[in-house]
PDB file of N, CA and C in Angstrom:
ATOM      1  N   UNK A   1     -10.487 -17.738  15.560  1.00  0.00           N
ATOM      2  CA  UNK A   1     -11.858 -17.382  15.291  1.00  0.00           C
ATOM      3  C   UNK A   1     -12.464 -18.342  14.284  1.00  0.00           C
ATOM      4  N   UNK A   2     -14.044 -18.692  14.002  1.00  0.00           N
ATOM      5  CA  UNK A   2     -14.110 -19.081  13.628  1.00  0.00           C
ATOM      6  C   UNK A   2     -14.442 -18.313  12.519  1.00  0.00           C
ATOM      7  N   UNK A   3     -15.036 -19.038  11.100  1.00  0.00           N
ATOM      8  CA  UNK A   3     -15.622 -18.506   9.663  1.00  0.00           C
ATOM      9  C   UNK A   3     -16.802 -17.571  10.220  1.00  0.00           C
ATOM     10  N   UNK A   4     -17.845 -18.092  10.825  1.00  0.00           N
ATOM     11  CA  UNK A   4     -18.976 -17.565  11.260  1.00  0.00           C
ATOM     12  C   UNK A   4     -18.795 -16.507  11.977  1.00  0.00           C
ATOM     13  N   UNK A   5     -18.093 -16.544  12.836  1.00  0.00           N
ATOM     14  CA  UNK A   5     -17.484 -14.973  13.542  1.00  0.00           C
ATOM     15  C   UNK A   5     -17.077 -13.930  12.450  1.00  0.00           C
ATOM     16  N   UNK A   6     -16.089 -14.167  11.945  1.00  0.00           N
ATOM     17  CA  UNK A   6     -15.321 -13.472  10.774  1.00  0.00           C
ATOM     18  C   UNK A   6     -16.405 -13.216   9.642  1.00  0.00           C
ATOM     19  N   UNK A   7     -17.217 -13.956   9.073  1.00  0.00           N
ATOM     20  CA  UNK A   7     -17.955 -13.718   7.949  1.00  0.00           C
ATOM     21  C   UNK A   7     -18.652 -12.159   7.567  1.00  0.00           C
ATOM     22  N   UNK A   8     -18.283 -11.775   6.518  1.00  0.00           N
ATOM     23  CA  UNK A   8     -19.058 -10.516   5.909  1.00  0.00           C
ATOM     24  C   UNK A   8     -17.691  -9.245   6.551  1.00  0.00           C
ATOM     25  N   UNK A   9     -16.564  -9.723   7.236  1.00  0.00           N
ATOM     26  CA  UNK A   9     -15.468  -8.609   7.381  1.00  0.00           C
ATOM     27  C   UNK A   9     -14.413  -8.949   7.200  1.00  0.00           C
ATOM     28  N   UNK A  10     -13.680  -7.587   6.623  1.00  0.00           N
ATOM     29  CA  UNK A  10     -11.987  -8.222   5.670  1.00  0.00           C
ATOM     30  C   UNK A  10     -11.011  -8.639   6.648  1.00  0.00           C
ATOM     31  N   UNK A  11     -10.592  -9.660   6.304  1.00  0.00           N
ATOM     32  CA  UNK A  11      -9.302  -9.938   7.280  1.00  0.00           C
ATOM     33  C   UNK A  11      -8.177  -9.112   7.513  1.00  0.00           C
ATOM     34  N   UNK A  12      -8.069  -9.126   8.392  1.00  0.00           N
ATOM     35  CA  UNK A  12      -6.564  -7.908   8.716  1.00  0.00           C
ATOM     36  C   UNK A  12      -5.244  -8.528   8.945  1.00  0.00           C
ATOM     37  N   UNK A  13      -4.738  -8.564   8.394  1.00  0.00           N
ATOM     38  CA  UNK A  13      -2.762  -9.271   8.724  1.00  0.00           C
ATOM     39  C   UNK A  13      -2.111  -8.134   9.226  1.00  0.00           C
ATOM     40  N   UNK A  14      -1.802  -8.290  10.224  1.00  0.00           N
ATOM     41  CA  UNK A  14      -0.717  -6.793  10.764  1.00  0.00           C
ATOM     42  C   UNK A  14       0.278  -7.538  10.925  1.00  0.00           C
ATOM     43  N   UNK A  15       1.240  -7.863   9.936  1.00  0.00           N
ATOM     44  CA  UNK A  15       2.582  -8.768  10.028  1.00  0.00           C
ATOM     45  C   UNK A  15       3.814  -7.729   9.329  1.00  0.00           C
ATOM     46  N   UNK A  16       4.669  -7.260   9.823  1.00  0.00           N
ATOM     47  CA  UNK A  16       5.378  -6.720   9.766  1.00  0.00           C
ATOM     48  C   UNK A  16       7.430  -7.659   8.931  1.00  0.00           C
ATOM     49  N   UNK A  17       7.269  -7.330   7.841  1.00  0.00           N
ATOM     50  CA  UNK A  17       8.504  -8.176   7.422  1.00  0.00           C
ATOM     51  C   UNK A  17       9.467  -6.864   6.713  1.00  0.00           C
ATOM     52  N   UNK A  18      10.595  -7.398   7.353  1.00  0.00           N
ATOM     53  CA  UNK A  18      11.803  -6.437   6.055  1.00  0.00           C
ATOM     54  C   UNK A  18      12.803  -6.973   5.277  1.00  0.00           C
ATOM     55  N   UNK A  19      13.017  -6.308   4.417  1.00  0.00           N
ATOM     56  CA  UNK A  19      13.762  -7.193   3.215  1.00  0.00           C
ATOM     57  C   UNK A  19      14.979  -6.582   3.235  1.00  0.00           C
ATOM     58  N   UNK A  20      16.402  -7.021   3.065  1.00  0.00           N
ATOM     59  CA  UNK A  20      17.254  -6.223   2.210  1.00  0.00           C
ATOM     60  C   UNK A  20      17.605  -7.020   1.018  1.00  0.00           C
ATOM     61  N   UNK A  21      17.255  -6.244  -0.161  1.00  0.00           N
ATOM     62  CA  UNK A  21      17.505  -6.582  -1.518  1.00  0.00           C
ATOM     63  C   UNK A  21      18.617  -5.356  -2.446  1.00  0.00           C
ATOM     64  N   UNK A  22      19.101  -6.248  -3.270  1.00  0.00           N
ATOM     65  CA  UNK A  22      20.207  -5.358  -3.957  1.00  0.00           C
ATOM     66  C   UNK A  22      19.383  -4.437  -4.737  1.00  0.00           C
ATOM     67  N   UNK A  23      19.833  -3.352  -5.408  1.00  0.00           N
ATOM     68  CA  UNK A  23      19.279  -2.599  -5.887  1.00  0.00           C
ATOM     69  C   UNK A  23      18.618  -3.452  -7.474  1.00  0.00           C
ATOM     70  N   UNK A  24      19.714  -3.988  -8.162  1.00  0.00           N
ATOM     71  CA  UNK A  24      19.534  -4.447  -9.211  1.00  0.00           C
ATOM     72  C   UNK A  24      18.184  -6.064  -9.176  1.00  0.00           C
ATOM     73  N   UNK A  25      17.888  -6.374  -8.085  1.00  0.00           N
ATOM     74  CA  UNK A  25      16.563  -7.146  -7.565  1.00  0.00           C
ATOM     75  C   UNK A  25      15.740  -6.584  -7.090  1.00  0.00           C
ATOM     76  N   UNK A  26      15.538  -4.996  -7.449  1.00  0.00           N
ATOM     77  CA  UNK A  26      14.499  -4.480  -6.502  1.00  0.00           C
ATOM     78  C   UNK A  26      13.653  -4.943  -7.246  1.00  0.00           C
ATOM     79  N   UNK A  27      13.065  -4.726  -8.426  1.00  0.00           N
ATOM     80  CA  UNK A  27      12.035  -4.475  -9.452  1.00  0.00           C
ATOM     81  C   UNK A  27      10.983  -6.057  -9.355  1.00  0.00           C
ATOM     82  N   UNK A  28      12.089  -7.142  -9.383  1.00  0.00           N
ATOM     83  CA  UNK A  28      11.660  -8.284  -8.937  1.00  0.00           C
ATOM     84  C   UNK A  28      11.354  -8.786  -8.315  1.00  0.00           C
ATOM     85  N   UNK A  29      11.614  -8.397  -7.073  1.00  0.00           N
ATOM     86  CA  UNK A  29      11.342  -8.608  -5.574  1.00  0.00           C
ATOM     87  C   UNK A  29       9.960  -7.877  -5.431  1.00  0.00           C
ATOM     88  N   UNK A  30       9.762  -6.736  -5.468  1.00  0.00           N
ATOM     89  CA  UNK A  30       8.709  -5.774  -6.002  1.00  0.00           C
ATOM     90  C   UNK A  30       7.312  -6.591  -6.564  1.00  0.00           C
ATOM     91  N   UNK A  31       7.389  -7.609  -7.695  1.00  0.00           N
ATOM     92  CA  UNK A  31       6.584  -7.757  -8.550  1.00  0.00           C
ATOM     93  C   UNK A  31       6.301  -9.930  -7.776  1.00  0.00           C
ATOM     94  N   UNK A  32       7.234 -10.195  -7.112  1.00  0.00           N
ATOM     95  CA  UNK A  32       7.070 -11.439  -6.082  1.00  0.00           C
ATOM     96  C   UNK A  32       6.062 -11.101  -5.562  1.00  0.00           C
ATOM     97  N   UNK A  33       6.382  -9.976  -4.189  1.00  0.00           N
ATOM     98  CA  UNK A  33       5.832  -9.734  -3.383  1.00  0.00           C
ATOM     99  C   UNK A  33       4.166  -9.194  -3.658  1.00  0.00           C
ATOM    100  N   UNK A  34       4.211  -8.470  -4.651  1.00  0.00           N
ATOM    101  CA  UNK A  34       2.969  -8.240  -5.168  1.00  0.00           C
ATOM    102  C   UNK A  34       1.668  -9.301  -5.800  1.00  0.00           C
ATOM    103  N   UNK A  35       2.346 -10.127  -6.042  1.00  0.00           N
ATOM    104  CA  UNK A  35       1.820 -11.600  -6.432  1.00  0.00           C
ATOM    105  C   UNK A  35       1.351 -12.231  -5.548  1.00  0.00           C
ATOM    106  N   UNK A  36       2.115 -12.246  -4.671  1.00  0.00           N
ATOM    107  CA  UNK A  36       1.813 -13.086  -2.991  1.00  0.00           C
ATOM    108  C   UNK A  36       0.318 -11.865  -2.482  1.00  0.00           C
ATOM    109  N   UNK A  37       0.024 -10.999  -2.645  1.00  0.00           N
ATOM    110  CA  UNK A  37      -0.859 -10.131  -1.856  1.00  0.00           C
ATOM    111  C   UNK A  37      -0.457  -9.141  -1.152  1.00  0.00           C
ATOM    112  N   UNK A  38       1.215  -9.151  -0.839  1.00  0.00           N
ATOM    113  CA  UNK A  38       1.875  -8.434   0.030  1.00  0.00           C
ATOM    114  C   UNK A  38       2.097  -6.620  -0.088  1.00  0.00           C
ATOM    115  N   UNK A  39       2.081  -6.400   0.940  1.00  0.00           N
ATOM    116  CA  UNK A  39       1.460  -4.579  -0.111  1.00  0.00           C
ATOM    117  C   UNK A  39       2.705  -3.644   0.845  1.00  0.00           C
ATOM    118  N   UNK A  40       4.166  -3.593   0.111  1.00  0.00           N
ATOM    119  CA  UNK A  40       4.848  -2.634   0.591  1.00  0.00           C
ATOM    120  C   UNK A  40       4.909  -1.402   1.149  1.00  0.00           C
ATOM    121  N   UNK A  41       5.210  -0.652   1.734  1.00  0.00           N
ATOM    122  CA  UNK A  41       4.242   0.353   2.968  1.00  0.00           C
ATOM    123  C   UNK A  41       5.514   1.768   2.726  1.00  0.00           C
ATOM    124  N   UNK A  42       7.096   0.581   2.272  1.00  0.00           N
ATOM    125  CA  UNK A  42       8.266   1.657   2.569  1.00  0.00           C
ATOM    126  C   UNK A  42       9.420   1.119   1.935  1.00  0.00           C
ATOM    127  N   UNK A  43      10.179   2.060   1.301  1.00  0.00           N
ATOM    128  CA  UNK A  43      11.497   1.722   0.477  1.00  0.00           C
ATOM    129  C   UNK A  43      12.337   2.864   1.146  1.00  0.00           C
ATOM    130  N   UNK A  44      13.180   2.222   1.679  1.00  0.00           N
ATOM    131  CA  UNK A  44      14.682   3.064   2.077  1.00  0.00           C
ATOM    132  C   UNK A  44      16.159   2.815   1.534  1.00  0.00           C
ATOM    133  N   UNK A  45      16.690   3.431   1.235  1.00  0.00           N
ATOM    134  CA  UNK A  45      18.421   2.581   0.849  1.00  0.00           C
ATOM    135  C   UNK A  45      19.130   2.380   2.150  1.00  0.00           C
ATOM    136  N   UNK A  46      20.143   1.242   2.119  1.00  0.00           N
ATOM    137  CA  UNK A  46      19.998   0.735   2.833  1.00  0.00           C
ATOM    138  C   UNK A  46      21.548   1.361   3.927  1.00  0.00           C
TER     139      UNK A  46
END
């Protein structure tokens, strides 16, 4: 698409990623991902 199409509405990413992280890297991994824009949806053990 172009800018002009898109302009004045939020972009949508429907990208689906999973992580396995140790428990003792959660907190960090957590505060990465949050930096990047990335917005966690679900935490399970593993």
């Amino acid at each position: 698409m172009s800018q002009a199409i898109t302009a004045g509405r939020p972009q949508i990413r429907r990208t689906k990623s999973e992580y396995l992280v140790l428990y003792d890297q959660l907190s960090c991994t957590l505060q990465r991902l949050g930096k990047q824009g990335d917005q966690v949806t679900s935490i399970t053990p593993a």
